[in-house]
PDB file of N, CA and C in Angstrom:
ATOM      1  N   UNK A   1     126.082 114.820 110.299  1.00  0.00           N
ATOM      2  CA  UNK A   1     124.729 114.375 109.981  1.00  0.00           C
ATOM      3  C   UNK A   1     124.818 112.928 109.492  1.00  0.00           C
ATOM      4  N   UNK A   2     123.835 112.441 109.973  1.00  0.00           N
ATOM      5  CA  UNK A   2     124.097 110.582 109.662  1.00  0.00           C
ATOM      6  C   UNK A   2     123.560 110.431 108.411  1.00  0.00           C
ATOM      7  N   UNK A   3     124.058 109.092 107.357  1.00  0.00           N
ATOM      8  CA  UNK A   3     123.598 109.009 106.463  1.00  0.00           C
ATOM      9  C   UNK A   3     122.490 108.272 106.100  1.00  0.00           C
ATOM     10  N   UNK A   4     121.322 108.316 105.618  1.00  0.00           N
ATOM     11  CA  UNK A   4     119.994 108.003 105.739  1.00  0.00           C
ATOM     12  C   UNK A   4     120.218 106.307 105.298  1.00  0.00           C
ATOM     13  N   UNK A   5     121.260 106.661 104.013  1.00  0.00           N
ATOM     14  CA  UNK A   5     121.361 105.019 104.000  1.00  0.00           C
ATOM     15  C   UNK A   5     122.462 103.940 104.481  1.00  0.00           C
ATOM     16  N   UNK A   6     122.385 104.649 105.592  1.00  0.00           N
ATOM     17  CA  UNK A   6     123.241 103.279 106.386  1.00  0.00           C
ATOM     18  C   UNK A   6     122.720 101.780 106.224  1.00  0.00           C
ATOM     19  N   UNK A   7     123.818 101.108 106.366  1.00  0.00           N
ATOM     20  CA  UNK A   7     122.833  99.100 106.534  1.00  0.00           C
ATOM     21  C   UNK A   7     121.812  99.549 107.922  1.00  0.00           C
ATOM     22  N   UNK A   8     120.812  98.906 108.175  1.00  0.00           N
ATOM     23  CA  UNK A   8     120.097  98.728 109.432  1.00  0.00           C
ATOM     24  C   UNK A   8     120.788  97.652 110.382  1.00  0.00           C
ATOM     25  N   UNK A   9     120.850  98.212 111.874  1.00  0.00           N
ATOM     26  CA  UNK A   9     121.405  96.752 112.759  1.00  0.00           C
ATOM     27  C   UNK A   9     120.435  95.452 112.189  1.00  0.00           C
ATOM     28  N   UNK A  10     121.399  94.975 112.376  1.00  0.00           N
ATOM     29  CA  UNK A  10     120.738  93.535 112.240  1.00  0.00           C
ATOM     30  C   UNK A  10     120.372  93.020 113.433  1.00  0.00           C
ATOM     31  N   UNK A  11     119.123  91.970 113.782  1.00  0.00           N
ATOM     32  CA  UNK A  11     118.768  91.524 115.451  1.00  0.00           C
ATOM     33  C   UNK A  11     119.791  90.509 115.471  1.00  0.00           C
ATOM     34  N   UNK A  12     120.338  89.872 114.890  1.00  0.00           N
ATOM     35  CA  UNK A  12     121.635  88.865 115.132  1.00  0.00           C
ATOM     36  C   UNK A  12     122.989  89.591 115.590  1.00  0.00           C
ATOM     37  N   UNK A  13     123.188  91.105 115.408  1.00  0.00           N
ATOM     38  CA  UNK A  13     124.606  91.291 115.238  1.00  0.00           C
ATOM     39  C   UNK A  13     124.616  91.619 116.844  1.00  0.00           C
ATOM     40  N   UNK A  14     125.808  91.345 117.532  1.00  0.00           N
ATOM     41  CA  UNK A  14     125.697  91.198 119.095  1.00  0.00           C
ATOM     42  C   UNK A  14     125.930  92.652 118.913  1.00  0.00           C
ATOM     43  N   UNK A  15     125.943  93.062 120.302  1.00  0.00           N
ATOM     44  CA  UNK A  15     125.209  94.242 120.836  1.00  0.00           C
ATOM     45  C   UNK A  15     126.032  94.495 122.033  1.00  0.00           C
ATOM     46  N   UNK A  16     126.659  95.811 122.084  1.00  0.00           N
ATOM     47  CA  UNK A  16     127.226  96.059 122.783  1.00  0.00           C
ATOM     48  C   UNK A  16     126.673  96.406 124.386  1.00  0.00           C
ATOM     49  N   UNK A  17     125.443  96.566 124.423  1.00  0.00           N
ATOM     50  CA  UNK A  17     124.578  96.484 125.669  1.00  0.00           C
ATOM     51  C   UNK A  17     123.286  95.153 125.288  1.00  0.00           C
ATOM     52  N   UNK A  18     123.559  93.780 126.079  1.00  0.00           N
ATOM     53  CA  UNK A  18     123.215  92.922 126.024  1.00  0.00           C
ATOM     54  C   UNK A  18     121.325  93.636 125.889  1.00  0.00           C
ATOM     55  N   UNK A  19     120.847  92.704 125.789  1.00  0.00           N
ATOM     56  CA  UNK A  19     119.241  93.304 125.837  1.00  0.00           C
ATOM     57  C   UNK A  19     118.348  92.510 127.031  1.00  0.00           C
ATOM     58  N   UNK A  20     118.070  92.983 127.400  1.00  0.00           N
ATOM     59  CA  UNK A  20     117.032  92.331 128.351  1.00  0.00           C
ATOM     60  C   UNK A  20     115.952  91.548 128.846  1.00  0.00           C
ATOM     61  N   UNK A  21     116.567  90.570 129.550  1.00  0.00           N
ATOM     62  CA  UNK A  21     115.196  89.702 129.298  1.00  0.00           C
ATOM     63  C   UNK A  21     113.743  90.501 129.611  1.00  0.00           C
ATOM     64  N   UNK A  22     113.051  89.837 128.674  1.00  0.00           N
ATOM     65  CA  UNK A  22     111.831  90.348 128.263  1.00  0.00           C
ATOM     66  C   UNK A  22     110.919  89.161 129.111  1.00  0.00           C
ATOM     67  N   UNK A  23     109.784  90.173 129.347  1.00  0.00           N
ATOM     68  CA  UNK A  23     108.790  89.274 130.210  1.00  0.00           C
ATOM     69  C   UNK A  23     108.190  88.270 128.720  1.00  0.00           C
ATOM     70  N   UNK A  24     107.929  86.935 129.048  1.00  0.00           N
ATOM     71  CA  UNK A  24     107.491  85.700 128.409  1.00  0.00           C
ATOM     72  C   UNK A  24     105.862  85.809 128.310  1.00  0.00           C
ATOM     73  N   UNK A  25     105.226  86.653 128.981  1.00  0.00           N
ATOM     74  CA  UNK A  25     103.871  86.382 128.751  1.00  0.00           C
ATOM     75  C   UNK A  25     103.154  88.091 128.100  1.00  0.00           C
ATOM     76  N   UNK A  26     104.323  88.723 127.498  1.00  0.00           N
ATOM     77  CA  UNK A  26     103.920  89.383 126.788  1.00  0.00           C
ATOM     78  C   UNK A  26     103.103  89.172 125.095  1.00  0.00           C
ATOM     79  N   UNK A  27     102.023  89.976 124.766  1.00  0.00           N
ATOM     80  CA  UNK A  27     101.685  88.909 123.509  1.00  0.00           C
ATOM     81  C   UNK A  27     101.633  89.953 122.628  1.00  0.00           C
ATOM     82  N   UNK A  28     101.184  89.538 121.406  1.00  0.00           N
ATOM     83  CA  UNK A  28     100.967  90.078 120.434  1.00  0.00           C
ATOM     84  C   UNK A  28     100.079  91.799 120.218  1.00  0.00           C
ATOM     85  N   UNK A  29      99.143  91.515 120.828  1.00  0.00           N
ATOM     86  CA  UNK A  29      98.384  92.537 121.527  1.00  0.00           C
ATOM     87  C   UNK A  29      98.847  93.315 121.868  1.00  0.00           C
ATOM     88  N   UNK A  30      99.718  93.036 123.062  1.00  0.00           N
ATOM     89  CA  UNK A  30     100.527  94.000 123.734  1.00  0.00           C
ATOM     90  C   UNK A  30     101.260  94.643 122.869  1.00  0.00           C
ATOM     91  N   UNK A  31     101.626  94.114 122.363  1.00  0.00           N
ATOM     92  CA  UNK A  31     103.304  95.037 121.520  1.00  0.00           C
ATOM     93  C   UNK A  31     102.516  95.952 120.170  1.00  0.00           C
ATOM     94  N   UNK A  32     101.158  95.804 119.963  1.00  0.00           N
ATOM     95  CA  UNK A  32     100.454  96.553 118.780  1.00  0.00           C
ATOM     96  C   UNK A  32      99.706  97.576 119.674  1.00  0.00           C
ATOM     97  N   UNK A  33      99.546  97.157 120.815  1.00  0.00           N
ATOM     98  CA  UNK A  33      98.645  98.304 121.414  1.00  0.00           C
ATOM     99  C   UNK A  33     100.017  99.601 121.895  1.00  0.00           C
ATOM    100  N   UNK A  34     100.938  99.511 121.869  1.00  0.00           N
ATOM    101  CA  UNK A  34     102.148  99.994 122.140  1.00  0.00           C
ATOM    102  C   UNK A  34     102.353 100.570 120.724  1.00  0.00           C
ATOM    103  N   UNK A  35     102.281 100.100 119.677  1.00  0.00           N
ATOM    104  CA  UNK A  35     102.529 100.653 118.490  1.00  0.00           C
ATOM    105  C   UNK A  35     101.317 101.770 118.067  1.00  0.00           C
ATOM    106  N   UNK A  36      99.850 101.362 118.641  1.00  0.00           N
ATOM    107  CA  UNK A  36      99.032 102.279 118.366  1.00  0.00           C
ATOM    108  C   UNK A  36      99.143 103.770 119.443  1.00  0.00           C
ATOM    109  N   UNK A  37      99.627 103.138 120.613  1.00  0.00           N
ATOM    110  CA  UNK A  37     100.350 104.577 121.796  1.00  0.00           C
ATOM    111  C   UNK A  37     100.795 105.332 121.148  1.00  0.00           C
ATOM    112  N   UNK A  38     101.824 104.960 120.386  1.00  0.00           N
ATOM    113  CA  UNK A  38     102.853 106.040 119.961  1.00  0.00           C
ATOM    114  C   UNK A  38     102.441 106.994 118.940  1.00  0.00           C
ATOM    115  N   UNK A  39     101.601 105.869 117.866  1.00  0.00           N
ATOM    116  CA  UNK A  39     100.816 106.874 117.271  1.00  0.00           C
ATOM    117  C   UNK A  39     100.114 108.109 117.326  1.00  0.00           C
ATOM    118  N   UNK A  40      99.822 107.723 118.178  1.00  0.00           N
ATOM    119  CA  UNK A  40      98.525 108.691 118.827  1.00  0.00           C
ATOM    120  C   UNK A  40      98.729 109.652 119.542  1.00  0.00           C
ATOM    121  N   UNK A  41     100.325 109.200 120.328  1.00  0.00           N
ATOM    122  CA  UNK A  41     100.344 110.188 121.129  1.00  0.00           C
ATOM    123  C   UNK A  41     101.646 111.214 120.408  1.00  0.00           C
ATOM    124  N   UNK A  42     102.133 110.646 119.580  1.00  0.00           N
ATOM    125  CA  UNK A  42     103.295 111.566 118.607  1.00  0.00           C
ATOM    126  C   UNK A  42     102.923 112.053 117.385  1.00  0.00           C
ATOM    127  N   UNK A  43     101.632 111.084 117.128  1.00  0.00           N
ATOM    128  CA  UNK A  43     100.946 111.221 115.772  1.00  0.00           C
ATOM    129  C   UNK A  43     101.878 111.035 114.323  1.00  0.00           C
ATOM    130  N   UNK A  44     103.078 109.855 114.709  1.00  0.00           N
ATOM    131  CA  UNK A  44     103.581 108.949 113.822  1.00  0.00           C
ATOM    132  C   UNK A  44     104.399 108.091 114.978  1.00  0.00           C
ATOM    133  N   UNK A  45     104.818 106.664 113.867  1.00  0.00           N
ATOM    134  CA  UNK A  45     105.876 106.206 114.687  1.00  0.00           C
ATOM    135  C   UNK A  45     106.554 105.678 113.500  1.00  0.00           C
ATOM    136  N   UNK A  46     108.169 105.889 113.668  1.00  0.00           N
ATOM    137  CA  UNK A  46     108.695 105.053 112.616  1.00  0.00           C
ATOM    138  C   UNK A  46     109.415 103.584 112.350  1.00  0.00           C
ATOM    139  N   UNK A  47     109.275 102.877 111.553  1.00  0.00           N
ATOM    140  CA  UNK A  47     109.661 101.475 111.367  1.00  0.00           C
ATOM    141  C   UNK A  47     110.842 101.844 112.379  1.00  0.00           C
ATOM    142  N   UNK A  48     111.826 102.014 111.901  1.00  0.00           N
ATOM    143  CA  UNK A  48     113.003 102.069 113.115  1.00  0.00           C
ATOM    144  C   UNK A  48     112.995 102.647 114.433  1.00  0.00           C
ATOM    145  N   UNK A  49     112.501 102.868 114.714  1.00  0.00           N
ATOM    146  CA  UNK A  49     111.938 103.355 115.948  1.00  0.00           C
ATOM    147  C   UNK A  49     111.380 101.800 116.838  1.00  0.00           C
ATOM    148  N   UNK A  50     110.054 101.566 115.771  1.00  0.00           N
ATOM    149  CA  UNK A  50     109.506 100.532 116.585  1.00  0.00           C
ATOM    150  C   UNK A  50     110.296  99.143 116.542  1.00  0.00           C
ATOM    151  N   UNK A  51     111.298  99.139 115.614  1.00  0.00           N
ATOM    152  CA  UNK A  51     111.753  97.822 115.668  1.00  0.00           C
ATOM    153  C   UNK A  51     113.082  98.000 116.602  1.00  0.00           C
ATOM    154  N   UNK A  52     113.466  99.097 117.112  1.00  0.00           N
ATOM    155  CA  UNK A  52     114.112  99.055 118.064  1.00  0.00           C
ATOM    156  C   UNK A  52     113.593  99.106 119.371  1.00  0.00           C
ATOM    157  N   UNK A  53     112.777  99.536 119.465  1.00  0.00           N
ATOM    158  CA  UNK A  53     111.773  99.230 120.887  1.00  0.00           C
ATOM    159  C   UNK A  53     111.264  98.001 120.714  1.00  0.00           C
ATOM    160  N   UNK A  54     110.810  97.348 120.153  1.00  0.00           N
ATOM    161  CA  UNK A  54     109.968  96.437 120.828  1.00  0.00           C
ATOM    162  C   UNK A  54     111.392  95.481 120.989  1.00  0.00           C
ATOM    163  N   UNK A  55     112.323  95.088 119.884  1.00  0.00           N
ATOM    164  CA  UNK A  55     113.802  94.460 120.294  1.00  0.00           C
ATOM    165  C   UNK A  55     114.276  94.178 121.611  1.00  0.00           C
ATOM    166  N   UNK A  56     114.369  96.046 122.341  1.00  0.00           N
ATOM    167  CA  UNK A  56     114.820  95.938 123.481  1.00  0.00           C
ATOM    168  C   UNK A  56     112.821  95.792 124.800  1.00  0.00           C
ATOM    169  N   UNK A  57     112.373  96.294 124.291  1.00  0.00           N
ATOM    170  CA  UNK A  57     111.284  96.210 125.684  1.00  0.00           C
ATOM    171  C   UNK A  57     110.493  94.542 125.669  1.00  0.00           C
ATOM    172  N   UNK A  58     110.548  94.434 124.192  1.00  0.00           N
ATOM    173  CA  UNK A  58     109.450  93.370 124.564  1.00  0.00           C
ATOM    174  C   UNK A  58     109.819  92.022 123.680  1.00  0.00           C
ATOM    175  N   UNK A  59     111.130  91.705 123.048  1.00  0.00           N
ATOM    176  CA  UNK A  59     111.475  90.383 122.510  1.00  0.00           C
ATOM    177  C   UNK A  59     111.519  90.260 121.364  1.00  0.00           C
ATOM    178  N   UNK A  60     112.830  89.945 121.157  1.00  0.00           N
ATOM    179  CA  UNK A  60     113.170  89.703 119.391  1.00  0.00           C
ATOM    180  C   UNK A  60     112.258  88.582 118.223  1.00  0.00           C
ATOM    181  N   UNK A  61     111.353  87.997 119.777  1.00  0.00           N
ATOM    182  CA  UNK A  61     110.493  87.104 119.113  1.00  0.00           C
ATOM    183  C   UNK A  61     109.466  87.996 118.690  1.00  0.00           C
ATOM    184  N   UNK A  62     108.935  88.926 118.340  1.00  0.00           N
ATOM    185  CA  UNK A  62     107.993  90.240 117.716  1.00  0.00           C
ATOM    186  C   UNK A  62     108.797  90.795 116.099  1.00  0.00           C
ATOM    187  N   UNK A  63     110.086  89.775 116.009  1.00  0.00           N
ATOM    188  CA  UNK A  63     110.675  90.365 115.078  1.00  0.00           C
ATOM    189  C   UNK A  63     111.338  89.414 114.316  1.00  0.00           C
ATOM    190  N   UNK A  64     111.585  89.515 113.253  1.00  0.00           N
ATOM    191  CA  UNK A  64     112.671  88.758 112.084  1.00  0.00           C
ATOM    192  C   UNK A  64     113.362  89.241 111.037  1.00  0.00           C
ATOM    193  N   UNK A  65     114.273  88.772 110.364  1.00  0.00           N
ATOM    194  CA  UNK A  65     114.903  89.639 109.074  1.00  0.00           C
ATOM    195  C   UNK A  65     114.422  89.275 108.143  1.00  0.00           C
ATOM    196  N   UNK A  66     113.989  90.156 106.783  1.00  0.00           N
ATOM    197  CA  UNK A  66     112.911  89.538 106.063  1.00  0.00           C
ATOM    198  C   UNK A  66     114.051  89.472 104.427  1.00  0.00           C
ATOM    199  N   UNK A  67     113.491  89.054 103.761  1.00  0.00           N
ATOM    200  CA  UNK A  67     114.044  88.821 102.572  1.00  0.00           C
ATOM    201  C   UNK A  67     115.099  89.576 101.960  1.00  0.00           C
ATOM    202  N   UNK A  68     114.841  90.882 102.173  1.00  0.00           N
ATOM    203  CA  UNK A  68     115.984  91.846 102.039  1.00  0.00           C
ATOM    204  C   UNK A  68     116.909  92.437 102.963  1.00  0.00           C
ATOM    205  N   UNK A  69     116.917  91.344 103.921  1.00  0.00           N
ATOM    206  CA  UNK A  69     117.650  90.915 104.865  1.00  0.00           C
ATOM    207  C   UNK A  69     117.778  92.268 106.221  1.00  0.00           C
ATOM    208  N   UNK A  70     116.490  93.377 105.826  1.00  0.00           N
ATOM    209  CA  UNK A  70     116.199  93.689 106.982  1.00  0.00           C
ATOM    210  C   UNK A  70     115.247  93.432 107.992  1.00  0.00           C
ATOM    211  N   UNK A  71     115.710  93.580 108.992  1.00  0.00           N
ATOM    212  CA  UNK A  71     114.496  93.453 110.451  1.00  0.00           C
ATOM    213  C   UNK A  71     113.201  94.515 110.472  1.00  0.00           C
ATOM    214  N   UNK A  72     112.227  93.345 110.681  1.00  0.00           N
ATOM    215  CA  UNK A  72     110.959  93.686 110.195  1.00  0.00           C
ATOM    216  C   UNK A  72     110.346  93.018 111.315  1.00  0.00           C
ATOM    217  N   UNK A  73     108.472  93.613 111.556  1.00  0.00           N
ATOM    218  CA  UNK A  73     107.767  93.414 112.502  1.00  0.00           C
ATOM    219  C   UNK A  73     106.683  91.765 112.313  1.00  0.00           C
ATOM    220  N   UNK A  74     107.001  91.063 112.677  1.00  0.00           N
ATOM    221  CA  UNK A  74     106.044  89.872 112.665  1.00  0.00           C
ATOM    222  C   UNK A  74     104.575  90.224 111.785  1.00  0.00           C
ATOM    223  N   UNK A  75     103.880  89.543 111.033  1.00  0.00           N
ATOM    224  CA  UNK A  75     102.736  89.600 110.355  1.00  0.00           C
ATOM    225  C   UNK A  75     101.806  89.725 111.477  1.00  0.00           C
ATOM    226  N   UNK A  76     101.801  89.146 112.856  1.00  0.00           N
ATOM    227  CA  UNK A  76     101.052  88.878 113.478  1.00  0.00           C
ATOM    228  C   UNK A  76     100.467  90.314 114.690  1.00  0.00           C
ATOM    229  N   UNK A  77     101.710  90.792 114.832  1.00  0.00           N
ATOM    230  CA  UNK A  77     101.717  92.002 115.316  1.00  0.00           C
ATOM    231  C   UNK A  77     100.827  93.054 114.486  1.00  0.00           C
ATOM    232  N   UNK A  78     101.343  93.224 113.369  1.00  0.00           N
ATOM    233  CA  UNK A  78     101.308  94.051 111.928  1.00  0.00           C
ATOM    234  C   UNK A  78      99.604  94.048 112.102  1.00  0.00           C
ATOM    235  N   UNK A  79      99.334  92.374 112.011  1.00  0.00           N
ATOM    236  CA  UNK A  79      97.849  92.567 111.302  1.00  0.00           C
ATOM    237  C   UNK A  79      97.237  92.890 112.521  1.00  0.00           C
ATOM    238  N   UNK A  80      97.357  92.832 114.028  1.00  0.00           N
ATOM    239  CA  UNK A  80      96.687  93.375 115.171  1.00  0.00           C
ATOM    240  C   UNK A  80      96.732  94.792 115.425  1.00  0.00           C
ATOM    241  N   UNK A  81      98.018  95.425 114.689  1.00  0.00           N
ATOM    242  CA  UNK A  81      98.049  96.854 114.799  1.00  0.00           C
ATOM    243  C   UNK A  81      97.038  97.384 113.372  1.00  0.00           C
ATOM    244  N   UNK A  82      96.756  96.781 112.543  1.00  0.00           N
ATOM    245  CA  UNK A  82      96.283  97.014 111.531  1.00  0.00           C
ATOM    246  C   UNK A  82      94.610  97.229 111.773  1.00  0.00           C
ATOM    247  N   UNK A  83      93.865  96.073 112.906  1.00  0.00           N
ATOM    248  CA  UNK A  83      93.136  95.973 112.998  1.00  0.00           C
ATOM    249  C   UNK A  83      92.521  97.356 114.118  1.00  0.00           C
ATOM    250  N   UNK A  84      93.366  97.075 114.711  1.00  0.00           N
ATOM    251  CA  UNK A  84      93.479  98.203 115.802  1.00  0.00           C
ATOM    252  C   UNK A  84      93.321  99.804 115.417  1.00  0.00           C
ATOM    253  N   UNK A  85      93.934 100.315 114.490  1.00  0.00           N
ATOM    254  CA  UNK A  85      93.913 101.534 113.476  1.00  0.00           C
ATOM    255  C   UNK A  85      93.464 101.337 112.512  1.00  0.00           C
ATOM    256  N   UNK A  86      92.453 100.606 111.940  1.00  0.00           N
ATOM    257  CA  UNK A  86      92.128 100.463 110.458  1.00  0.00           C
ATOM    258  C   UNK A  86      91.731 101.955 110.462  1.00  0.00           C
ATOM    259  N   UNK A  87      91.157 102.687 110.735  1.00  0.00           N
ATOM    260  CA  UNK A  87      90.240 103.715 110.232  1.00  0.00           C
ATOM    261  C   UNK A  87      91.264 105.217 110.862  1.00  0.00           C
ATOM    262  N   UNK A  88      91.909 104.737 111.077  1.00  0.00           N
ATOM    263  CA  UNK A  88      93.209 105.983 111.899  1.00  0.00           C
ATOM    264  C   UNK A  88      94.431 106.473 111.548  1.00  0.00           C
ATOM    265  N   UNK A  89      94.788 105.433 110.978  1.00  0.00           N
ATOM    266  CA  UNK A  89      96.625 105.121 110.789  1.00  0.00           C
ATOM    267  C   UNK A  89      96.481 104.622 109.730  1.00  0.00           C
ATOM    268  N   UNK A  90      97.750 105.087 108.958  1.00  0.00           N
ATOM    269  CA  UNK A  90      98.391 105.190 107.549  1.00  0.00           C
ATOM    270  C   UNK A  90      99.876 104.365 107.228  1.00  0.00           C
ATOM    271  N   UNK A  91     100.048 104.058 106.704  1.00  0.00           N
ATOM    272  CA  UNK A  91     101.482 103.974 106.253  1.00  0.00           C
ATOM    273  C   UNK A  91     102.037 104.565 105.069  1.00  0.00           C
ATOM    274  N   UNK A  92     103.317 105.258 105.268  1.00  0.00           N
ATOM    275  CA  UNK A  92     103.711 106.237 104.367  1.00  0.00           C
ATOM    276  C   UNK A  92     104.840 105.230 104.342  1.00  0.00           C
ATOM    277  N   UNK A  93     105.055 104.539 103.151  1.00  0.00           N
ATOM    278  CA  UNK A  93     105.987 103.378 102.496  1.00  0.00           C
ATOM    279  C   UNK A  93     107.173 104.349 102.124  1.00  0.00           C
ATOM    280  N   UNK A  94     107.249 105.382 101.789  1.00  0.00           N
ATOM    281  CA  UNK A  94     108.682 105.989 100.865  1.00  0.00           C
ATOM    282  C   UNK A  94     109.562 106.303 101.974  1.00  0.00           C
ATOM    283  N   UNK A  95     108.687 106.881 103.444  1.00  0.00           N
ATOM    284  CA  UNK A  95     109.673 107.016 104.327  1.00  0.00           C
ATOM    285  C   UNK A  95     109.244 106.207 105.667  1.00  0.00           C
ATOM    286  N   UNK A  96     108.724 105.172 105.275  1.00  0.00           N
ATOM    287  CA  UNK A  96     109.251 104.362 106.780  1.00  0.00           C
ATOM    288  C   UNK A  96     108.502 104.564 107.576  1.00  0.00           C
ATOM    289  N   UNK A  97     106.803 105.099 107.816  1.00  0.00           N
ATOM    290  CA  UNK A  97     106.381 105.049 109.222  1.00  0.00           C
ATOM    291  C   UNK A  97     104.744 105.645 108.852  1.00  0.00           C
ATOM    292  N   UNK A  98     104.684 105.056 110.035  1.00  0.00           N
ATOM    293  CA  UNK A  98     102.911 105.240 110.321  1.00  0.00           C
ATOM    294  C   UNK A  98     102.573 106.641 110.922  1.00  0.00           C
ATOM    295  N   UNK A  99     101.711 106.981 110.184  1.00  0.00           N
ATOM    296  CA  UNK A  99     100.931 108.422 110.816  1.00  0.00           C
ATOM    297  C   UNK A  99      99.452 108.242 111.114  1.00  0.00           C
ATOM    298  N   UNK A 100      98.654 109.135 111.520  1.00  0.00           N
ATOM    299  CA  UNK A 100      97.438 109.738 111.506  1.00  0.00           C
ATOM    300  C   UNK A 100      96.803 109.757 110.435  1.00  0.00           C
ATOM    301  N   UNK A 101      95.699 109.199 110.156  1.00  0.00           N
ATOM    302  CA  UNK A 101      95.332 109.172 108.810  1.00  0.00           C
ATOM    303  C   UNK A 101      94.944 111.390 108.893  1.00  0.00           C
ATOM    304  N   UNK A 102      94.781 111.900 107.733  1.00  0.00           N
ATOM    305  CA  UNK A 102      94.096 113.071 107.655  1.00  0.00           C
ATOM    306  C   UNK A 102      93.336 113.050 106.721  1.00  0.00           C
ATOM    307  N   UNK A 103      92.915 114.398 106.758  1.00  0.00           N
ATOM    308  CA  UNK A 103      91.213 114.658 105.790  1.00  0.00           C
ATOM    309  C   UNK A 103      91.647 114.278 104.609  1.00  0.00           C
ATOM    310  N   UNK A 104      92.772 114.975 103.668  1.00  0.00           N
ATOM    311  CA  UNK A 104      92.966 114.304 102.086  1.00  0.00           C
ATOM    312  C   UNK A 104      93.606 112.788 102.142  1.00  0.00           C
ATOM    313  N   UNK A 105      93.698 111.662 102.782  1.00  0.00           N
ATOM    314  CA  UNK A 105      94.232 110.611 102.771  1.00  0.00           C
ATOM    315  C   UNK A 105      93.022 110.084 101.637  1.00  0.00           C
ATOM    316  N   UNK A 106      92.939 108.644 101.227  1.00  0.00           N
ATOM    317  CA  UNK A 106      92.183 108.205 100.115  1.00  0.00           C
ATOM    318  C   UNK A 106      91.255 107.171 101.325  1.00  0.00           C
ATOM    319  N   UNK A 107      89.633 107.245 101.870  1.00  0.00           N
ATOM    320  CA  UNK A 107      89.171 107.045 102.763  1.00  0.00           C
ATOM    321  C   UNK A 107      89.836 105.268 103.093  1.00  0.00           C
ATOM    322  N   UNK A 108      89.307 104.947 102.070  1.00  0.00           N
ATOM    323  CA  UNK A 108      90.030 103.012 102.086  1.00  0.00           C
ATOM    324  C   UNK A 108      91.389 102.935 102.308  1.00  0.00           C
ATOM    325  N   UNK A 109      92.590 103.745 101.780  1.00  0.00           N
ATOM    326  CA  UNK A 109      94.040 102.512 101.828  1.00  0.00           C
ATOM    327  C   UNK A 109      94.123 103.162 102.932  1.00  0.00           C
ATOM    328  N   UNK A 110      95.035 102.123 103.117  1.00  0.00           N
ATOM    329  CA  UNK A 110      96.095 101.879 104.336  1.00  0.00           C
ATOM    330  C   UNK A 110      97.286 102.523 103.918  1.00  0.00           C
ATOM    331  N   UNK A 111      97.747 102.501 102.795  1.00  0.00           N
ATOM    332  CA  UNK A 111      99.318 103.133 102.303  1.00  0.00           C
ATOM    333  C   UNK A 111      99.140 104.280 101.755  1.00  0.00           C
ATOM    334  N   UNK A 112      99.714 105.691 102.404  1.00  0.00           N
ATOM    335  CA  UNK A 112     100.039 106.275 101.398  1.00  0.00           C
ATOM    336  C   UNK A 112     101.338 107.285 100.732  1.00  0.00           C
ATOM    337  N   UNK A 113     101.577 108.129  99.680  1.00  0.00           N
ATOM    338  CA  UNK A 113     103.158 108.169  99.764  1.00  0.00           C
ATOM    339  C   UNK A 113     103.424 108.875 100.306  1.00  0.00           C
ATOM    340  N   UNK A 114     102.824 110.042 100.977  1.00  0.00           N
ATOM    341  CA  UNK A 114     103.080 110.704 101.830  1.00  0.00           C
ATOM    342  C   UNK A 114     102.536 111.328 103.430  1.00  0.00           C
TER     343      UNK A 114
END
């Protein structure tokens, strides 16, 4: 069984299967309307999950390492997927991923702990 707290790959550390060029006129849009798919159709998606997909499908430019030196989703993405699910989708911060909002969620946030 793997251990939950492993380091996360890093998008710098080379890669034993190179990654693929990614089409250039993919945008922002695109890669949130892909994040709201999964939602919807799994009814969560998780940070690691999506930051390994969009990495390999759609460009490390959708991504950066953030202060605590893990890889994280662009603000720009974030706030289009945000806009996109305001009234749908949740984020559950303790473990990493977006769900379905449901009936006891708190009607306004966006975050909740479970």
């Amino acid at each position: 069984m793997p251990d939950d707290k492993q380091e996360p790959d890093r998008l710098d550390k080379p890669l034993a299967i190179p990654l693929p060029q990614t089409d250039p006129g993919i945008t922002v849009l695109r890669v949130a309307l892909w994040m709201q798919e999964e939602v919807y159709e799994w009814g969560k998606l998780s940070h690691k999950h999506a930051i390994n997909h969009i990495a390999h499908h759609f460009g490390k430019r959708f991504l950066y390492i953030n202060p605590n030196g893990n890889p994280a989703i662009i603000e720009d993405v974030l706030a289009e997927f945000e806009r996109l699910t305001e009234t749908t989708v949740v984020w559950c911060k303790p473990r990493r991923y977006w769900r379905l909002r449901r009936a006891g969620d708190p009607p306004n946030a966006r975050e909740v702990r479970r």
